[in-house]
Protein backbone atom coordinates (compact mmCIF):
# COMPACT_ATOMS: atom_id res chain seq x y z
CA UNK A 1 -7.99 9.80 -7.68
CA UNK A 2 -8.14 6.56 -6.02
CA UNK A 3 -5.50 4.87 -8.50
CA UNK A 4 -3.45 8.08 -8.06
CA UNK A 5 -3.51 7.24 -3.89
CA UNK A 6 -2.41 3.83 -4.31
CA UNK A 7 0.50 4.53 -7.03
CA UNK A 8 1.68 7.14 -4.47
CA UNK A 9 1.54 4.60 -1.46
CA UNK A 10 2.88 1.77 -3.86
CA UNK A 11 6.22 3.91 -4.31
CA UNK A 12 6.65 5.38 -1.32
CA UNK A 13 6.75 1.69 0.40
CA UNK A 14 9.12 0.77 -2.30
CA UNK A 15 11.52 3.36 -1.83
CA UNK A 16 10.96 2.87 2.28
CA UNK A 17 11.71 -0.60 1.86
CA UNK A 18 15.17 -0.14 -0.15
CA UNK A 19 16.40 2.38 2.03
CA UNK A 20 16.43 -0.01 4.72
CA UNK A 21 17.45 -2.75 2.46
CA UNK A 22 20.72 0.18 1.51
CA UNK A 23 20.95 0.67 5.30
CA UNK A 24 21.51 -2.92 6.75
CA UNK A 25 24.07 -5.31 4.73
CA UNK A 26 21.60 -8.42 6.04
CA UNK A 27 18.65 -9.92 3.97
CA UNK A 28 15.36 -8.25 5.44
CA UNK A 29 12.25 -10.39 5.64
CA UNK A 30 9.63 -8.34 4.52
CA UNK A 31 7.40 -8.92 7.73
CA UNK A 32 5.29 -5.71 7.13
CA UNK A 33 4.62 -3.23 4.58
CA UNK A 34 5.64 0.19 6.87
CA UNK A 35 8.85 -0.44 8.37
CA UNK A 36 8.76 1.78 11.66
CA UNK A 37 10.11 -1.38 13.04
CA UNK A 38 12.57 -2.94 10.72
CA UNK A 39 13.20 -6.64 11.07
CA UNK A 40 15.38 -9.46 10.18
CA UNK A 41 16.22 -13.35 9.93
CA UNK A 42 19.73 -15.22 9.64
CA UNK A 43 19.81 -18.56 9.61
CA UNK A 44 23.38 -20.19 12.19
CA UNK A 45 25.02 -23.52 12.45
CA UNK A 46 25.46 -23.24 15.58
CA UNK A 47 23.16 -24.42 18.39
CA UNK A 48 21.16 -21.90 20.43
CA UNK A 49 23.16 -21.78 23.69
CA UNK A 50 26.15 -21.20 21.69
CA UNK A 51 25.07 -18.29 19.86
CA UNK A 52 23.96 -16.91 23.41
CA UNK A 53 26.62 -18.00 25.61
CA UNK A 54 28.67 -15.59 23.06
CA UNK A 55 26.38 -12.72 24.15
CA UNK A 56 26.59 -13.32 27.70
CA UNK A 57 30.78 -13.33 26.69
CA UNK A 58 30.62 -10.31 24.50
CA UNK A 59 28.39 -8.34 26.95
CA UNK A 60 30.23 -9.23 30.27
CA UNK A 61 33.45 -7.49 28.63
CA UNK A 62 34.70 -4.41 30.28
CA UNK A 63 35.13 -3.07 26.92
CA UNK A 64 31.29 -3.55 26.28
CA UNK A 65 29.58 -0.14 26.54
CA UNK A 66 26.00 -1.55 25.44
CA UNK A 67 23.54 -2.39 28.57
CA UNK A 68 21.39 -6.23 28.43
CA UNK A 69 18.94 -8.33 29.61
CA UNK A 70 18.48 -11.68 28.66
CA UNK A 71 16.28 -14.55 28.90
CA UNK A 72 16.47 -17.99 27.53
CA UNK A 73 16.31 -16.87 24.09
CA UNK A 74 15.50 -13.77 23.97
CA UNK A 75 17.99 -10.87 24.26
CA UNK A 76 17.34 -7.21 24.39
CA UNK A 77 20.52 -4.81 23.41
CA UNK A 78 19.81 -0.85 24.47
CA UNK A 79 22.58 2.19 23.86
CA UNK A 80 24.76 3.03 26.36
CA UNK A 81 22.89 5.15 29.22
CA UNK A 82 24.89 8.28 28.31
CA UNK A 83 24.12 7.99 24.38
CA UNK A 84 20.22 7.22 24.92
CA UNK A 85 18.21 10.07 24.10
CA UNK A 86 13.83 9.59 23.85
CA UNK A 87 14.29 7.82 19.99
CA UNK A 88 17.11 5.70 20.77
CA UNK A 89 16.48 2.37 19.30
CA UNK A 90 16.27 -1.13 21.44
CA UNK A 91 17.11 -4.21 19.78
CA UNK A 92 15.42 -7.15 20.28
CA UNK A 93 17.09 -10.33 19.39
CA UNK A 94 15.13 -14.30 19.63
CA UNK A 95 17.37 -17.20 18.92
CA UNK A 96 15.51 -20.33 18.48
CA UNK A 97 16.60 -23.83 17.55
CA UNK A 98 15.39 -25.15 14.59
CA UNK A 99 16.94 -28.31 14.63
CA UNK A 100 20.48 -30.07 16.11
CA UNK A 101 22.63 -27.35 15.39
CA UNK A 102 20.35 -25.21 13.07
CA UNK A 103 19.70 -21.73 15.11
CA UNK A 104 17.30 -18.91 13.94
CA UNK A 105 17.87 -15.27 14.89
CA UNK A 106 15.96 -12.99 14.60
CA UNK A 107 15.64 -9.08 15.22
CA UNK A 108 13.99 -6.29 15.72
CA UNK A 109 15.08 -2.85 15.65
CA UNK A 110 12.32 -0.31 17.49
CA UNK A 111 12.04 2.49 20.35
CA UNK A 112 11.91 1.30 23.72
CA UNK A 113 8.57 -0.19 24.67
CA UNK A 114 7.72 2.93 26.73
CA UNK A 115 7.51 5.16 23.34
CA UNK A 116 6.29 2.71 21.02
CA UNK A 117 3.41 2.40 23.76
CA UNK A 118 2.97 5.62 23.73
CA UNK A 119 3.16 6.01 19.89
CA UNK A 120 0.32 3.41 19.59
CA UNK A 121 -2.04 5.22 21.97
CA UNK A 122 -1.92 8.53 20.29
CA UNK A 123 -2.54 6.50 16.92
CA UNK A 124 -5.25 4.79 18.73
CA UNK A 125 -6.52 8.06 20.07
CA UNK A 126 -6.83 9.66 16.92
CA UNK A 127 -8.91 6.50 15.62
CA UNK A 128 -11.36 6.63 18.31
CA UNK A 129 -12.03 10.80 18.03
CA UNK A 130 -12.20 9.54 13.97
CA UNK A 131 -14.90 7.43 14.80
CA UNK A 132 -16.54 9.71 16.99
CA UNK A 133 -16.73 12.90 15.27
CA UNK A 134 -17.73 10.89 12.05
CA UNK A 135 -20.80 9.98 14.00
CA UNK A 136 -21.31 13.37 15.33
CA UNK A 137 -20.94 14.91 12.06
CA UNK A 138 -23.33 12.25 10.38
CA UNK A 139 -26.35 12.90 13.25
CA UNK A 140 -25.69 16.85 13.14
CA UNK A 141 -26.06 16.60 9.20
CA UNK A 142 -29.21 14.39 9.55
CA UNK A 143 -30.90 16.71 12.31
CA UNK A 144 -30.36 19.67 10.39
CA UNK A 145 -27.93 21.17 12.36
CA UNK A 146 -25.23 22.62 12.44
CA UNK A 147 -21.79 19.89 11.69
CA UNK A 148 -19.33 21.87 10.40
CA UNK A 149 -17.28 22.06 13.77
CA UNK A 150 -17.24 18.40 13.81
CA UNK A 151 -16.61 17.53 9.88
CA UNK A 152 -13.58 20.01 10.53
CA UNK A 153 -12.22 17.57 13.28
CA UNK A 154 -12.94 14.66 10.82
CA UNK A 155 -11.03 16.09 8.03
CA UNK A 156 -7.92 17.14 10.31
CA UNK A 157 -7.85 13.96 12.66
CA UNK A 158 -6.59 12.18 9.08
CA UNK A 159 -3.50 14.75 8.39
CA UNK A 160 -2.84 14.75 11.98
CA UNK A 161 -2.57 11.07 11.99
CA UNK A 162 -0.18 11.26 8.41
CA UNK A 163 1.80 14.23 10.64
CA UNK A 164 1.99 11.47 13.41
CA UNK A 165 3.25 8.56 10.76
CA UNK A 166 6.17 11.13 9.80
CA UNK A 167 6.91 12.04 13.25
CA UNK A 168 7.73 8.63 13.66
CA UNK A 169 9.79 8.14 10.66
CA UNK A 170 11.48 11.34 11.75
CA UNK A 171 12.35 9.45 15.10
CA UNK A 172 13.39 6.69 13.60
CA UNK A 173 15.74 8.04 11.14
CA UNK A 174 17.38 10.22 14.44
CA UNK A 175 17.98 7.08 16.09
CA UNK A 176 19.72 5.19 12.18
CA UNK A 177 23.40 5.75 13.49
CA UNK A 178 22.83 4.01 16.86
CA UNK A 179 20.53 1.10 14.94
CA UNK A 180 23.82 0.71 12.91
CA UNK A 181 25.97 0.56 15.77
CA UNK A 182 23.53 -2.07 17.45
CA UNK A 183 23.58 -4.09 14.64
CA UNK A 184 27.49 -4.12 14.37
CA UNK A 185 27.99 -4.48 18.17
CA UNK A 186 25.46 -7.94 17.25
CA UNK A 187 27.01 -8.94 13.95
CA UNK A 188 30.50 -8.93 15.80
CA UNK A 189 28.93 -10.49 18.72
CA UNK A 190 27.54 -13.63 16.73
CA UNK A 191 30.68 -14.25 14.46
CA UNK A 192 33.14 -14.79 17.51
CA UNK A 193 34.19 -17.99 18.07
C-alpha cells in the first residue's frame, strides 16, 4: 500500500511538473517538488542596472497597465487593479550580478503575500489540531475511554488538508492566464534594448 502511495505521488509530481514546463516557454529550475509557486532562472549579458533601468522604462509607459514596486534588485509585477481578483498572481523578479556583465534573474510566480499567508496558516492550523487530537485520541485509548470523537478529527484533518492542497492548485490554475500575461509583459520587458 505504501509503494502504491509513492507511485501515485511519483506521477502526479511528474505530470505537475510538465504542465508547467508546457505552460512557460523558459527552462524551470526545479526548486521544489509541489509547484504552488512555480519558479525560474535566465541567465543575461547585460549588467544588473541595465536589465532594471529597462523595467523602470517599460513600467513608466503610459501604455503600461501592470502596477510596480521596486527595490535595488528586486522587482515585484501585480495585475492591473481592475483585473485582480483574490488568486491573481504577483510576480516576483531578483536580478543579481554575477559577474561584469553576467546578470541572474530570477522569478517567482505566487498569490500576493496576504493569501499565501493566509494559505500557510490554515495548513499550519490543520498540523497543530493533527498533533493535538493524535494525542487526545492516544490518552482516551489508553484510559479506556471513549476516542472515537477525536480519532474521527484525526482521520479527517488529513483529507481536509489534501482538500486544502487542491484548493490551492484550483487557485492557481484560475490565476494561469494572468501568470502568462506577467510573464510576457517581463519577457518583452527584458529583451528591449
Amino acid at each position: 500500500m505504501k509503494v502504491l502511495g509513492l507511485l501515485s505521488f511519483y506521477f502526479i509530481k511528474n505530470s505537475i511538473f510538465q504542465q508547467l514546463k508546457k505552460s512557460f516557454s523558459m527552462e524551470i529550475e526545479k526548486n521544489s517538488d509541489i509547484h504552488l509557486r512555480p519558479r525560474f532562472k535566465m541567465d543575461f549579458n547585460e549588467s544588473q542596472q541595465n536589465l532594471i533601468s529597462k523595467f523602470e522604462a517599460n513600467l513608466k509607459d503610459g501604455n503600461c497597465k501592470y502596477c510596480s514596486k521596486i527595490v535595488d534588485g528586486h522587482i515585484v509585477i501585480d495585475v492591473p487593479v481592475e483585473e485582480n481578483k483574490f488568486w491573481s498572481p504577483q510576480l516576483n523578479i531578483e536580478i543579481e550580478q554575477v559577474e561584469e556583465g553576467k546578470t541572474i534573474v530570477k522569478g517567482l510566480f505566487g498569490p500576493k503575500p496576504q493569501v499565501w499567508t493566509l494559505f500557510m496558516f490554515f495548513h499550519f492550523a490543520v498540523a497543530v489540531a493533527f498533533i493535538g487530537f493524535s494525542v487526545m485520541a492516544y490518552v482516551q485509548w489508553t484510559l479506556k475511554s471513549d476516542y472515537l470523537f477525536a480519532l474521527e478529527v484525526v482521520i479527517a484533518l488529513p483529507i481536509l488538508w489534501i482538500l486544502m492542497y487542491f484548493f490551492g492548485r484550483w487557485g492557481k490554475s484560475t490565476g494561469n492566464k494572468q501568470m502568462d500575461e506577467l510573464y510576457k509583459f517581463m519577457m518583452k520587458t527584458l529583451e528591449r534594448n
